[in-house]
PDB file of N, CA and C in Angstrom:
ATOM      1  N   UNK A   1       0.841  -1.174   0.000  1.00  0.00           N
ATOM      2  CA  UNK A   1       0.000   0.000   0.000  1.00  0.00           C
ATOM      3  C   UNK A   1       0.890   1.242   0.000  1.00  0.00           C
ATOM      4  N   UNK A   2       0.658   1.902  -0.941  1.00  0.00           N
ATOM      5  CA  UNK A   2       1.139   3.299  -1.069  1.00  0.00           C
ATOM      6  C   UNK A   2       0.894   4.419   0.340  1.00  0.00           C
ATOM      7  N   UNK A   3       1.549   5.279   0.763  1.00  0.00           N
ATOM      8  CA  UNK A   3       2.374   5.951   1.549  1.00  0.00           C
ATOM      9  C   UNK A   3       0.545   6.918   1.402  1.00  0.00           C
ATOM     10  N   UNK A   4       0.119   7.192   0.071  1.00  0.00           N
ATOM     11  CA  UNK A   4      -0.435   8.406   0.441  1.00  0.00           C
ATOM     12  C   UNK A   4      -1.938   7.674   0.161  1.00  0.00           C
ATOM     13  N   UNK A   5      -2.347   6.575  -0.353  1.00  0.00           N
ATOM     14  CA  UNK A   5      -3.433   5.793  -0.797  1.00  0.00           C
ATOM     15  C   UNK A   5      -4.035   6.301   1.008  1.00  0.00           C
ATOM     16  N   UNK A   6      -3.824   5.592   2.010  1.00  0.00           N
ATOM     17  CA  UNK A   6      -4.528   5.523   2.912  1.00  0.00           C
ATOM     18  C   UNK A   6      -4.883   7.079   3.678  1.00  0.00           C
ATOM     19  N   UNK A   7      -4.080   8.246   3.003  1.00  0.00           N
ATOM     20  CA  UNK A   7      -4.977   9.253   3.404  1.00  0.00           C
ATOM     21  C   UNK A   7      -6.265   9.612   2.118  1.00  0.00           C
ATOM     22  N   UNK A   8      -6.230   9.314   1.137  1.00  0.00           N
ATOM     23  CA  UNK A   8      -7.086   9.203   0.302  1.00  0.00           C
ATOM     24  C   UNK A   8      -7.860   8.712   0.628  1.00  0.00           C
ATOM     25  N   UNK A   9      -7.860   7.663   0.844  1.00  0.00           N
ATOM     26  CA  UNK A   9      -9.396   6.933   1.883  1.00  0.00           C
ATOM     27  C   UNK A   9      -9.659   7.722   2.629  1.00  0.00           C
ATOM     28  N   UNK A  10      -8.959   8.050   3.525  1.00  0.00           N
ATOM     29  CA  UNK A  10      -9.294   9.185   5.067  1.00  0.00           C
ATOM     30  C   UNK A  10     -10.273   9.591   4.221  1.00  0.00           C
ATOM     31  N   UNK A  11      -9.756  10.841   3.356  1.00  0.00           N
ATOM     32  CA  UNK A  11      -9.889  11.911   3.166  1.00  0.00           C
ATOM     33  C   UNK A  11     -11.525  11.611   2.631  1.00  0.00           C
ATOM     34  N   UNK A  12     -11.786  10.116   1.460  1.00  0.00           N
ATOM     35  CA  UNK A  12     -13.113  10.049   0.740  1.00  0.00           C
ATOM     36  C   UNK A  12     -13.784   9.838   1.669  1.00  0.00           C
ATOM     37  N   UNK A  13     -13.540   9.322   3.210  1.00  0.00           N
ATOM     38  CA  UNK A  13     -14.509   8.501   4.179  1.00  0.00           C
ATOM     39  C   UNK A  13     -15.058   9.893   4.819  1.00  0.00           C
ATOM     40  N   UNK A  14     -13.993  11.139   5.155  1.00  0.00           N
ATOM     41  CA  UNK A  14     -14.492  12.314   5.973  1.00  0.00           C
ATOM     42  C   UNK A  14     -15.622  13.082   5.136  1.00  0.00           C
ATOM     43  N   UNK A  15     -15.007  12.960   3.900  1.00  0.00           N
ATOM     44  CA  UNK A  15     -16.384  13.809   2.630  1.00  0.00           C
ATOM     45  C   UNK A  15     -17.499  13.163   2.713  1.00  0.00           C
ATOM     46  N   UNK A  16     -17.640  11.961   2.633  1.00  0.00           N
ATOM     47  CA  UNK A  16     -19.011  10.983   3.047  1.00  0.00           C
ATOM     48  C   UNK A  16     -19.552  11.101   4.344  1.00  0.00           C
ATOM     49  N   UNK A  17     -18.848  10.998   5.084  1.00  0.00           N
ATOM     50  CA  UNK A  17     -19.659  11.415   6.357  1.00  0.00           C
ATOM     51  C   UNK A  17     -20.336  12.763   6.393  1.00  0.00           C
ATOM     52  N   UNK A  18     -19.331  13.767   6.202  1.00  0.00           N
ATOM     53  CA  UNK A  18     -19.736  15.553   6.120  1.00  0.00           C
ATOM     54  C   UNK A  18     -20.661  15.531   5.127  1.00  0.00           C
ATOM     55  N   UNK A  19     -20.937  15.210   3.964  1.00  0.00           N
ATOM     56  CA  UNK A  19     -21.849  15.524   2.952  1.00  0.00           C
ATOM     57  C   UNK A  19     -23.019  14.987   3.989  1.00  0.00           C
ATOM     58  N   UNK A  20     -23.044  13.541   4.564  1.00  0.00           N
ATOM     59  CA  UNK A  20     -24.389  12.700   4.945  1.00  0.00           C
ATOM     60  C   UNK A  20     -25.169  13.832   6.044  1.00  0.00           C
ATOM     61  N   UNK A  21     -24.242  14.524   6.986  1.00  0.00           N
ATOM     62  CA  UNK A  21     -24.521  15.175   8.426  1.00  0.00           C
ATOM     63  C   UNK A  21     -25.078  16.718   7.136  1.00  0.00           C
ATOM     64  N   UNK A  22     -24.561  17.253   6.268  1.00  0.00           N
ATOM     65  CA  UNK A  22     -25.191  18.324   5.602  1.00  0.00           C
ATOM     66  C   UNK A  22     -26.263  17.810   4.925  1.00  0.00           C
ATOM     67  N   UNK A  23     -26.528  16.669   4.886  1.00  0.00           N
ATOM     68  CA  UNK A  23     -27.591  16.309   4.169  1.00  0.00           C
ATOM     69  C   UNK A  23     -29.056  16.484   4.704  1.00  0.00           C
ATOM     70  N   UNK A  24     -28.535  15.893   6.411  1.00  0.00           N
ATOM     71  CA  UNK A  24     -29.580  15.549   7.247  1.00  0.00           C
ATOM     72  C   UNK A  24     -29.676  16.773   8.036  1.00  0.00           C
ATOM     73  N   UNK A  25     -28.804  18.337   8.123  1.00  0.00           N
ATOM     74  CA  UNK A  25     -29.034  19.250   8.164  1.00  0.00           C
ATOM     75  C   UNK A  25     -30.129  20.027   7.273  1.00  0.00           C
ATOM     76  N   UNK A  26     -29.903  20.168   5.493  1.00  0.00           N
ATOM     77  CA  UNK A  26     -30.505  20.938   4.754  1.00  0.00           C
ATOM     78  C   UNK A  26     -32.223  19.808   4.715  1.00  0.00           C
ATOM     79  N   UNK A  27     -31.766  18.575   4.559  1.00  0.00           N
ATOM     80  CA  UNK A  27     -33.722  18.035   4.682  1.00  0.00           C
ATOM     81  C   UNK A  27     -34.492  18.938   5.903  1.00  0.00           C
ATOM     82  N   UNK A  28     -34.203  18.548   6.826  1.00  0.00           N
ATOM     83  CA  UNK A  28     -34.797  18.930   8.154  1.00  0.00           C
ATOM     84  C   UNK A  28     -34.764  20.366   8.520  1.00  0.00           C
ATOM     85  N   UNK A  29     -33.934  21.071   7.928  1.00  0.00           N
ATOM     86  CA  UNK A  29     -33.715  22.650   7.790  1.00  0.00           C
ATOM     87  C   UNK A  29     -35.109  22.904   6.590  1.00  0.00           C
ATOM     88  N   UNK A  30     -35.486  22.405   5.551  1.00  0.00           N
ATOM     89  CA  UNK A  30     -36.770  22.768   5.094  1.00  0.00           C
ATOM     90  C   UNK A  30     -37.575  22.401   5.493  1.00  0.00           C
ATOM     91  N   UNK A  31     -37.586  21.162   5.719  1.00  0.00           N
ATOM     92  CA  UNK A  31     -39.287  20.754   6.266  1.00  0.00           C
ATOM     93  C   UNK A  31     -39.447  21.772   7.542  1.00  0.00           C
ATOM     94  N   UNK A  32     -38.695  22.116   8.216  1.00  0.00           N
ATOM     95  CA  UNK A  32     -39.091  23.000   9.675  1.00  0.00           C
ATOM     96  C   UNK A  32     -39.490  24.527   8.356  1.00  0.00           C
ATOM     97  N   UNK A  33     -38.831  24.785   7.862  1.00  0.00           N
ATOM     98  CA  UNK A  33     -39.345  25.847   6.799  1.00  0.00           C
ATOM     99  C   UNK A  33     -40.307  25.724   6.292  1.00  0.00           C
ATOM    100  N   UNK A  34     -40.682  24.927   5.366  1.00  0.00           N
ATOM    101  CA  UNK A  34     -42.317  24.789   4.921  1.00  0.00           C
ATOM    102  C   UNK A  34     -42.934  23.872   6.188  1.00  0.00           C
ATOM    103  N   UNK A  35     -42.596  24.070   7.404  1.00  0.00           N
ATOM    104  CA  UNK A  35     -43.906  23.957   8.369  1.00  0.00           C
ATOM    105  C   UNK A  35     -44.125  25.145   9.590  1.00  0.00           C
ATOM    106  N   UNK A  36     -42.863  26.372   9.223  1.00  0.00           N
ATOM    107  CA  UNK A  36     -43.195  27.614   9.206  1.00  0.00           C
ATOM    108  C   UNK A  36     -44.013  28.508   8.281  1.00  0.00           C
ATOM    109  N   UNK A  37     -43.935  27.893   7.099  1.00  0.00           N
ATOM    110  CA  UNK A  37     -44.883  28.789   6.444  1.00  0.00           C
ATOM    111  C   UNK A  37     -46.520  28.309   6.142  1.00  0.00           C
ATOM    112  N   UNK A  38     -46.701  26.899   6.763  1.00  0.00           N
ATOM    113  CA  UNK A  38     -47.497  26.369   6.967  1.00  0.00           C
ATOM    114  C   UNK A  38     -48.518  27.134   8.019  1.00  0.00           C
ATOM    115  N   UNK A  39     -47.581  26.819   9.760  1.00  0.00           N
ATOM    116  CA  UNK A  39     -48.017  27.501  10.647  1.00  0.00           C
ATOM    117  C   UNK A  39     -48.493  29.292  10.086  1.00  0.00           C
ATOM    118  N   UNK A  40     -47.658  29.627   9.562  1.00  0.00           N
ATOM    119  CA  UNK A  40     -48.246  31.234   9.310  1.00  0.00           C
ATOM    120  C   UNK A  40     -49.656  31.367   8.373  1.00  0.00           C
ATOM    121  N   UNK A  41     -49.606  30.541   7.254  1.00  0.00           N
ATOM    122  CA  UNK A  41     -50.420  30.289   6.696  1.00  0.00           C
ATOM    123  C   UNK A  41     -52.188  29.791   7.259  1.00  0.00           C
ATOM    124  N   UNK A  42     -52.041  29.040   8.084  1.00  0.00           N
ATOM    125  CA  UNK A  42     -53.115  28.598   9.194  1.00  0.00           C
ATOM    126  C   UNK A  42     -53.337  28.952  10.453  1.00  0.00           C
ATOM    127  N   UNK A  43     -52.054  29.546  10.939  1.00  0.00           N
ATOM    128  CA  UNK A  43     -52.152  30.690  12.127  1.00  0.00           C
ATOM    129  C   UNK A  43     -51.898  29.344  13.179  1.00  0.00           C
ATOM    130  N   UNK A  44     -51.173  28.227  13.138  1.00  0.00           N
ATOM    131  CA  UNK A  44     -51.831  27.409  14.100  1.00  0.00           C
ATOM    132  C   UNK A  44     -50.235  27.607  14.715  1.00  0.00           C
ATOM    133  N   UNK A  45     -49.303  28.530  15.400  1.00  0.00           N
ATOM    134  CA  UNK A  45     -48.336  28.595  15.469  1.00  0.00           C
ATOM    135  C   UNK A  45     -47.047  27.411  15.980  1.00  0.00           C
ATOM    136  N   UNK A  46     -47.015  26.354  16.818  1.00  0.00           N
ATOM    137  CA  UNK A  46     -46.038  25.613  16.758  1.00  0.00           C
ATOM    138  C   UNK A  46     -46.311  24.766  16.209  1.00  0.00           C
ATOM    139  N   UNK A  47     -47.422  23.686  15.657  1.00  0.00           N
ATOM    140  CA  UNK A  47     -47.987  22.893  15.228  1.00  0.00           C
ATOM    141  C   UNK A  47     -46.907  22.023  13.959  1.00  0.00           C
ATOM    142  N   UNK A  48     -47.219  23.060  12.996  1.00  0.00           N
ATOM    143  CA  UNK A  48     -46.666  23.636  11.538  1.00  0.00           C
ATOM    144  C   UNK A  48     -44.909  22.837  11.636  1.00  0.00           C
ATOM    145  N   UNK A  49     -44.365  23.239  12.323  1.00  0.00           N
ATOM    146  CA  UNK A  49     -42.881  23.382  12.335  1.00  0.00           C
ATOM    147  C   UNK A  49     -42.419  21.979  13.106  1.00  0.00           C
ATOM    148  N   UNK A  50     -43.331  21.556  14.169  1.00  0.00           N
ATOM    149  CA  UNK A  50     -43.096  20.210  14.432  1.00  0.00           C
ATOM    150  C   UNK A  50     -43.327  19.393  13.832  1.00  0.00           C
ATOM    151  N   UNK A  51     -44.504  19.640  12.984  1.00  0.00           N
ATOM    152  CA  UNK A  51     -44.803  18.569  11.730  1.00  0.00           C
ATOM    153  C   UNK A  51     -43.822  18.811  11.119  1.00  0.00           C
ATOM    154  N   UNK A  52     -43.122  19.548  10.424  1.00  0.00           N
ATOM    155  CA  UNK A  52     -42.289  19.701   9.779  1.00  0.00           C
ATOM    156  C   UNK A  52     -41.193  19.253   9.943  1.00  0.00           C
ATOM    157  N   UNK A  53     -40.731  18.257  11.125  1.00  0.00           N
ATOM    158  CA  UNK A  53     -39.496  18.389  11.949  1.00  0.00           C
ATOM    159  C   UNK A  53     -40.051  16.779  11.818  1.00  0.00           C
ATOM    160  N   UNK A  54     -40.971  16.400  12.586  1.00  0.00           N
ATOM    161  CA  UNK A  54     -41.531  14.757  12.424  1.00  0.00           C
ATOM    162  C   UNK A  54     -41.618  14.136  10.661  1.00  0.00           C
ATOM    163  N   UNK A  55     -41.838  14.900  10.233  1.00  0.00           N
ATOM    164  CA  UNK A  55     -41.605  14.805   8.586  1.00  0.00           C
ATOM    165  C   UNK A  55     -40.246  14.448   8.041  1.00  0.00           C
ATOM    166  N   UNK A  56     -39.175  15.541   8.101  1.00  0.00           N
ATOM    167  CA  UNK A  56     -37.856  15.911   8.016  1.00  0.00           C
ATOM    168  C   UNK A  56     -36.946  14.792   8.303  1.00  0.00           C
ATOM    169  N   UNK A  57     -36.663  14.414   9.582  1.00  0.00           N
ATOM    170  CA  UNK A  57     -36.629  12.991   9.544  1.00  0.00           C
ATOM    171  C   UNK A  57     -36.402  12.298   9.186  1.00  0.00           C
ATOM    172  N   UNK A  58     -37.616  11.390   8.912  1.00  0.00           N
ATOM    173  CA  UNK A  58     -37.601  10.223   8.359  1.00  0.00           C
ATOM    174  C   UNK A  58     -37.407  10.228   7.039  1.00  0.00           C
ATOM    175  N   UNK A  59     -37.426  11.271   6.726  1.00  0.00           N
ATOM    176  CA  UNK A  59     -37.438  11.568   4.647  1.00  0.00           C
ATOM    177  C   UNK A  59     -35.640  11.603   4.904  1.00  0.00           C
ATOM    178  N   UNK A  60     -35.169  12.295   5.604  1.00  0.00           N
ATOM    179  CA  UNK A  60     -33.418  12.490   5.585  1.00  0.00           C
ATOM    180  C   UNK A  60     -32.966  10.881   5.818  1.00  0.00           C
ATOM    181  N   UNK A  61     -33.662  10.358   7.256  1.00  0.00           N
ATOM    182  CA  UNK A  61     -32.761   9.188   7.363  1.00  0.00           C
ATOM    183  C   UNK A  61     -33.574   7.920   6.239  1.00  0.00           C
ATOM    184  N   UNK A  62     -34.337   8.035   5.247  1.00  0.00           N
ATOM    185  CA  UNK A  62     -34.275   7.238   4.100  1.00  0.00           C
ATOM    186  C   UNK A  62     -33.498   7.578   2.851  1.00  0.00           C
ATOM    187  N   UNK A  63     -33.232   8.825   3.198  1.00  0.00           N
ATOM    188  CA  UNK A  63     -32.337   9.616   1.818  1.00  0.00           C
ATOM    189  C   UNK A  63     -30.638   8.884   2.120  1.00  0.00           C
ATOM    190  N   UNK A  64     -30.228   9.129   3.281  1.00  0.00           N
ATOM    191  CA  UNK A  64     -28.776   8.582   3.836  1.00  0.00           C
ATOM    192  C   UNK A  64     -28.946   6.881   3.644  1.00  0.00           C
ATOM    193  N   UNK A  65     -30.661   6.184   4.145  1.00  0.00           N
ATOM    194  CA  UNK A  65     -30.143   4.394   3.919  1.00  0.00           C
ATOM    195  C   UNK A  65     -29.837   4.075   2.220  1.00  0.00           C
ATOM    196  N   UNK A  66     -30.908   5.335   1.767  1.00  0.00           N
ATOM    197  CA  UNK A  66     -30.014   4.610   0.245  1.00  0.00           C
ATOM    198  C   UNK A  66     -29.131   5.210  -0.324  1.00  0.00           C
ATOM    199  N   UNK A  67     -28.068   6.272   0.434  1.00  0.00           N
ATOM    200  CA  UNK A  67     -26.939   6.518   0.079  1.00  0.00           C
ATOM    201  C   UNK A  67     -25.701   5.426   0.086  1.00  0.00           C
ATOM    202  N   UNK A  68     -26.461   5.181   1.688  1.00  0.00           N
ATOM    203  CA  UNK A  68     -25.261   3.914   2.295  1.00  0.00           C
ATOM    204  C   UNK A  68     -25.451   3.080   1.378  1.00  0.00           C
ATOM    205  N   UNK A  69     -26.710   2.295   1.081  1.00  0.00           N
ATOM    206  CA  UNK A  69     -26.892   1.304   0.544  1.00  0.00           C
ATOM    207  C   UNK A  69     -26.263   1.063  -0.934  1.00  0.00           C
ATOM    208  N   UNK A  70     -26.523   2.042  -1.545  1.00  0.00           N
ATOM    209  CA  UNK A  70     -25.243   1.990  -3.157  1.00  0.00           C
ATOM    210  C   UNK A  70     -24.240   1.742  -2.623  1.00  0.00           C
ATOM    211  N   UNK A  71     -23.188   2.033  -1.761  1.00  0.00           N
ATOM    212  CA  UNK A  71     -21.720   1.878  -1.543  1.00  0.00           C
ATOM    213  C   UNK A  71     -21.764   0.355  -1.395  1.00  0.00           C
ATOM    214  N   UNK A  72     -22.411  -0.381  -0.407  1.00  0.00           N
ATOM    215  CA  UNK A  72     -22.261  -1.461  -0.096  1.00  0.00           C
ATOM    216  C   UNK A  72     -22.700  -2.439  -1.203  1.00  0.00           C
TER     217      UNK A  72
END
């Protein structure tokens, strides 16, 4: 094994992780957004944004199983 191969791995394994954690940031960062503009929209004020958050979720952590799942 080459001298610099195994920071190359490092380096592809840290981008995969960081992309997955921005991933499951920007899903859940909108759904709380369109369940703010929900709540404003219906006046029903926290309602909106927790749905949005119970939504967010589960849509992110199925977006990451079939990220993982291609690699493997």
């Amino acid at each position: 094994m080459k001298k610099n191969e195994g920071l190359t791995q490092a380096l592809k394994a840290f981008s995969f992780l960081s992309g997955i954690g921005i991933y499951l940031v920007v899903v859940v960062g909108c759904a709380m957004y369109l369940g703010k503009l929900v709540d404003n929209y219906f006046e029903i004020s926290p309602y909106g944004m927790f749905g949005g958050i119970l939504l967010g979720f589960p849509i992110a952590i199925l977006g990451i199983y079939k990220r993982i799942k291609s690699l493997i």
